[in-house]
C-alpha atoms as a PDB file:
ATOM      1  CA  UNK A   1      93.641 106.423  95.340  1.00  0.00           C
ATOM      2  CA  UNK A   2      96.997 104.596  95.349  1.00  0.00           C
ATOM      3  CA  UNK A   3     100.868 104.996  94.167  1.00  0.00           C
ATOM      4  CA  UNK A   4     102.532 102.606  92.297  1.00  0.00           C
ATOM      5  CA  UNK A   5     106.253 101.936  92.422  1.00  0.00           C
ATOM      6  CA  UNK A   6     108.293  99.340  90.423  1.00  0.00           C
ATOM      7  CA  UNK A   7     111.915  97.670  90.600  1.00  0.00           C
ATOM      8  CA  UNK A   8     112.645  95.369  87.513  1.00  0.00           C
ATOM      9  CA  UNK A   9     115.429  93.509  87.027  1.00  0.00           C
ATOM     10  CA  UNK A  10     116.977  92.970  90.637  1.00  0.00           C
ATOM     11  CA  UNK A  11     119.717  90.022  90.977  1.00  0.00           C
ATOM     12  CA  UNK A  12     118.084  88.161  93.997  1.00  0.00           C
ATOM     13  CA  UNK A  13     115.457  85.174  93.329  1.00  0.00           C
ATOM     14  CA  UNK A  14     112.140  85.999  93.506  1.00  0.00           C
ATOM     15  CA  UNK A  15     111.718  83.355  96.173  1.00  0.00           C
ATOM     16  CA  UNK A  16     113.592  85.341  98.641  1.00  0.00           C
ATOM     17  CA  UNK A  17     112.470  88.410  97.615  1.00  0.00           C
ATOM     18  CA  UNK A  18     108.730  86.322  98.766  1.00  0.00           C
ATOM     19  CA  UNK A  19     109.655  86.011 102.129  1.00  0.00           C
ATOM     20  CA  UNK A  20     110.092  89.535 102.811  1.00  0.00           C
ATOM     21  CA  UNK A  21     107.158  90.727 101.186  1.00  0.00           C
ATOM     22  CA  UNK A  22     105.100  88.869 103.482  1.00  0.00           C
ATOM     23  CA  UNK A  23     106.482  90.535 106.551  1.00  0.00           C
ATOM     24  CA  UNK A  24     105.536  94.046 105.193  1.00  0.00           C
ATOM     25  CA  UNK A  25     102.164  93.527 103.195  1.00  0.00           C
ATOM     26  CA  UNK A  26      99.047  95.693 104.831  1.00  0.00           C
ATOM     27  CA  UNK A  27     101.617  96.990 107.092  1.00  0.00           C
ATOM     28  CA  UNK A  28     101.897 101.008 107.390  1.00  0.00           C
ATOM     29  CA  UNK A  29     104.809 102.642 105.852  1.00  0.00           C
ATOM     30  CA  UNK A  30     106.334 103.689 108.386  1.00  0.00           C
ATOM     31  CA  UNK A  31     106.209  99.989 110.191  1.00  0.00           C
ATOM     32  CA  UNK A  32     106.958  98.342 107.081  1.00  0.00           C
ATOM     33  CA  UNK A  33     110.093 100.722 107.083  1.00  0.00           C
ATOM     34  CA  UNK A  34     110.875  99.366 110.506  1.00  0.00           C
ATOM     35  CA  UNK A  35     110.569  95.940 109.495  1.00  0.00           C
ATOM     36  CA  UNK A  36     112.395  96.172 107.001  1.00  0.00           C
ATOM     37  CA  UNK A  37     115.763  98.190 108.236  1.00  0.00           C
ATOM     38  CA  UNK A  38     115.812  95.254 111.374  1.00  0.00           C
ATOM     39  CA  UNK A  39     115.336  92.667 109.140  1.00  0.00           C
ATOM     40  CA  UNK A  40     118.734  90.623 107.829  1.00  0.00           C
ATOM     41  CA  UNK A  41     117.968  89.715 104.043  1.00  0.00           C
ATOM     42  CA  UNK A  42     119.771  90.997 101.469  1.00  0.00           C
ATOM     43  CA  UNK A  43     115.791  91.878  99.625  1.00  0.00           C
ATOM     44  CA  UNK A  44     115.519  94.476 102.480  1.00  0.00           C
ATOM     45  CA  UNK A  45     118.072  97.176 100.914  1.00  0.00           C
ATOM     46  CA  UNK A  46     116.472  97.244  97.819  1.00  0.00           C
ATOM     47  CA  UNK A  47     112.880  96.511  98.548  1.00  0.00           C
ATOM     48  CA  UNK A  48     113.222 100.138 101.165  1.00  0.00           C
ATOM     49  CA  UNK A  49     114.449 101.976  98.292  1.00  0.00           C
ATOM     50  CA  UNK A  50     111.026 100.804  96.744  1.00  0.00           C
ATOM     51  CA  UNK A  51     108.885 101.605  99.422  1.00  0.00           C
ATOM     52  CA  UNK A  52     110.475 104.694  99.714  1.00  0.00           C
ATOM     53  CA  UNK A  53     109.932 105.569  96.119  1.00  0.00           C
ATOM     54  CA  UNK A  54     105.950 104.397  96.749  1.00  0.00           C
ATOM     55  CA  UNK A  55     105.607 106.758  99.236  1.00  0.00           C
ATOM     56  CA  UNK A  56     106.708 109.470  97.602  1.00  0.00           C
ATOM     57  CA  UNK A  57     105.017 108.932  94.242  1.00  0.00           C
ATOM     58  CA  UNK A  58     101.626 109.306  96.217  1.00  0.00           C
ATOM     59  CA  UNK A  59     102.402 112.348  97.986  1.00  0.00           C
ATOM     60  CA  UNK A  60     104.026 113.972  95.196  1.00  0.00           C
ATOM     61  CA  UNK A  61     102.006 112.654  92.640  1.00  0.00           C
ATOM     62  CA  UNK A  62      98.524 111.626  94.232  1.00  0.00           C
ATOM     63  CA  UNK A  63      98.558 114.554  97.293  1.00  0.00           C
ATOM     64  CA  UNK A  64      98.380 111.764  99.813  1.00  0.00           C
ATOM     65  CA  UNK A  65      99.298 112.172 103.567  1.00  0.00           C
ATOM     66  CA  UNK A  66     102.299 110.150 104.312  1.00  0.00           C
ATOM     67  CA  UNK A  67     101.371 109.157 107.468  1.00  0.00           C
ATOM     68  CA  UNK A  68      98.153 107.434 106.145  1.00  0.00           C
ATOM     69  CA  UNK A  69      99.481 104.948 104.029  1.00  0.00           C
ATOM     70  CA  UNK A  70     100.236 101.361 104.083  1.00  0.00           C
ATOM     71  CA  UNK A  71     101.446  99.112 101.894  1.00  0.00           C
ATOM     72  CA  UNK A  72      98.663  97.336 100.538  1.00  0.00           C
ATOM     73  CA  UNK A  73      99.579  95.697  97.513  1.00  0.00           C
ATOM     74  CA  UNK A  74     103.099  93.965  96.890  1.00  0.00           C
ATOM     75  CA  UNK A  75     104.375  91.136  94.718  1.00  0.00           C
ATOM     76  CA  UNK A  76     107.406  89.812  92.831  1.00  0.00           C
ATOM     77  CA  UNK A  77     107.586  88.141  89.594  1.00  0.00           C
ATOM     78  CA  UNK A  78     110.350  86.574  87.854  1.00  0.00           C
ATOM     79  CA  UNK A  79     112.731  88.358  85.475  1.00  0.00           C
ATOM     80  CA  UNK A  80     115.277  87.028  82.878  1.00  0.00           C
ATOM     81  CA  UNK A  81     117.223  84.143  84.011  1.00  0.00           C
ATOM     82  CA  UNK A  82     121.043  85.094  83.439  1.00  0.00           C
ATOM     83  CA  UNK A  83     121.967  81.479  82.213  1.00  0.00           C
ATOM     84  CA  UNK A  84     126.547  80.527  83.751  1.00  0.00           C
ATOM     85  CA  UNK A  85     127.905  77.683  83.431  1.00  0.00           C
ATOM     86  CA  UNK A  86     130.202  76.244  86.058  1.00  0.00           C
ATOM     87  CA  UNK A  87     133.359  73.689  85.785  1.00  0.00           C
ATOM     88  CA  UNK A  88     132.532  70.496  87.437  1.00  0.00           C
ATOM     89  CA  UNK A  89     134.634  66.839  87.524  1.00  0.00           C
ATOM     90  CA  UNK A  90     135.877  65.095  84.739  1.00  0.00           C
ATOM     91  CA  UNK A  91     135.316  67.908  81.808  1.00  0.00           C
ATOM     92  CA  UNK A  92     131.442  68.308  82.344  1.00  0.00           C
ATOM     93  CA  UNK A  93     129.809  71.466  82.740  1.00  0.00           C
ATOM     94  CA  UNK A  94     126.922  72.766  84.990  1.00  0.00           C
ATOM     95  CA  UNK A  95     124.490  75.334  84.496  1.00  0.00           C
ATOM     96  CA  UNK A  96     123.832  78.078  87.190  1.00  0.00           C
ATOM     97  CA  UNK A  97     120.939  80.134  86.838  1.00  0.00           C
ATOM     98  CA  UNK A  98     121.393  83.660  88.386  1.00  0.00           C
ATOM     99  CA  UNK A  99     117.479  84.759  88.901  1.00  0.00           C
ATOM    100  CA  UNK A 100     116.393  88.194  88.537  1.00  0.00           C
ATOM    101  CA  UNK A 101     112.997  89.829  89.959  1.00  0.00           C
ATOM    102  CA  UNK A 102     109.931  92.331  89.072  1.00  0.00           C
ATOM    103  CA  UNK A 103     109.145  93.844  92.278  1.00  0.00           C
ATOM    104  CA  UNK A 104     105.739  95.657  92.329  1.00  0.00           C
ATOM    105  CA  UNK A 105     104.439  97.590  95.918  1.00  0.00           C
ATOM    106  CA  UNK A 106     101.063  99.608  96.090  1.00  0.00           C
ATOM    107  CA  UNK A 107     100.645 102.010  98.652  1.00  0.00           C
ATOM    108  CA  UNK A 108      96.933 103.441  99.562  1.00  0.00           C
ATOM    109  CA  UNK A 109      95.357 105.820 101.981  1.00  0.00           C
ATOM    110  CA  UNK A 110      93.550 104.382 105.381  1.00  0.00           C
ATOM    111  CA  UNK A 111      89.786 104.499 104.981  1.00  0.00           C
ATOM    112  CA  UNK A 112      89.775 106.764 107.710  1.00  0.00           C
ATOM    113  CA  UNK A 113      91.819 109.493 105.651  1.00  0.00           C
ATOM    114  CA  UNK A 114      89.911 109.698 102.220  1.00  0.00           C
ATOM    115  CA  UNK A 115      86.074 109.496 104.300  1.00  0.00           C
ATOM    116  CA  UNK A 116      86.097 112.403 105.673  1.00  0.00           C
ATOM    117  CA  UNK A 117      86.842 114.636 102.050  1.00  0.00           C
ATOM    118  CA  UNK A 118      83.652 112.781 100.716  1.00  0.00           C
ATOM    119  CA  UNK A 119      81.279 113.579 103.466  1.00  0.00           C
ATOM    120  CA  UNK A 120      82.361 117.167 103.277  1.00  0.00           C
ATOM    121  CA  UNK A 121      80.903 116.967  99.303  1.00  0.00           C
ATOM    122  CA  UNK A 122      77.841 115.222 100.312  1.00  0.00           C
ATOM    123  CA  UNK A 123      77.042 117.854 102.910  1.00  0.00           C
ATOM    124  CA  UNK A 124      77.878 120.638 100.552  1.00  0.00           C
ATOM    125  CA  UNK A 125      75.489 118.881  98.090  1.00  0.00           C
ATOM    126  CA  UNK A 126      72.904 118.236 100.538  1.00  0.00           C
ATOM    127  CA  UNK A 127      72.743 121.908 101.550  1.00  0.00           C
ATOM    128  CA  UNK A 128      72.523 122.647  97.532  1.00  0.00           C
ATOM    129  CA  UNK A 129      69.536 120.013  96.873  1.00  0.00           C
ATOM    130  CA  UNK A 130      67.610 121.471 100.745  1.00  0.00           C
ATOM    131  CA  UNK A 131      68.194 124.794  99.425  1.00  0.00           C
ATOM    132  CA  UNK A 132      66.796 124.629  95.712  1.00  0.00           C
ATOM    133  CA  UNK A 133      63.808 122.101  97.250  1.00  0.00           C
ATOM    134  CA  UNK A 134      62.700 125.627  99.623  1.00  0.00           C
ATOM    135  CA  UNK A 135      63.155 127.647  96.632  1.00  0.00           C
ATOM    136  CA  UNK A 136      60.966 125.539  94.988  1.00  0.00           C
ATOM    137  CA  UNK A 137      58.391 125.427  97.883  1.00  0.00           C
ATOM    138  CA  UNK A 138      58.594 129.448  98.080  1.00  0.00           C
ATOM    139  CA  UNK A 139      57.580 129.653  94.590  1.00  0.00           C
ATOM    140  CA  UNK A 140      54.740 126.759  94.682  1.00  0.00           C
ATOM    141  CA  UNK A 141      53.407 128.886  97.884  1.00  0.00           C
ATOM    142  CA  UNK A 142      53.116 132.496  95.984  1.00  0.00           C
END
């Protein structure tokens, strides 16, 4: 199981939005959130709000236990380039492009968390397949 969360359109350059992503990715949540609040880059304000929205999309969404995830997907891509042009000597123009981002994060459950549900079905199931194989025995007997 995992959450999704998106940001589109953000006015920093993917490139710095890079270097932050790094320090978070297969983190948990909660130490991402660390990481992120004591780090100084202007990607940490809005990359928080987008961790924050991960988390709760998979416990709202998904029933996942918020203090079993990490953050084990995340990735930028670049948005629309806004496209200024700047004044420079002697009547010439120069082009500035403002970048914009795609910011995608993926949060998932610990193996530890989602094991335990599944070995609960398998023993249920288990107990279901022992119990029709000695009803089948009882009636092979008589």
């Amino acid at each position: 199981m995992e959450a999704r969360a998106y940001l589109r359109h953000v006015r920093i350059a993917p490139r710095k939005v890079q270097i932050v992503l790094d320090l978070i990715r297969n983190k948990d949540t909660a130490q991402a959130m660390a990481i992120l609040r004591h780090t100084p880059k202007a990607a940490c304000e809005p990359l928080m709000k987008l961790l924050k929205s991960a988390v709760a999309n998979a416990e709202n969404n998904h029933e996942m236990d918020k203090d079993n995830l990490y953050v084990a997907e995340c990735f930028v891509c670049p948005g629309p380039t806004l496209k200024r042009i700047r004044p420079r000597a002697q009547g010439r123009a120069f082009r500035v492009l403002k970048r914009t981002s795609h910011i995608t994060m993926v949060v998932r459950e610990k193996d530890g968390a989602a094991k335990p549900a599944v070995k609960e079905e398998t023993k249920k199931s288990a107990k279901k397949t022992s119990a029709k194989k000695e009803e089948v025995v009882a009636t092979e007997k008589e």
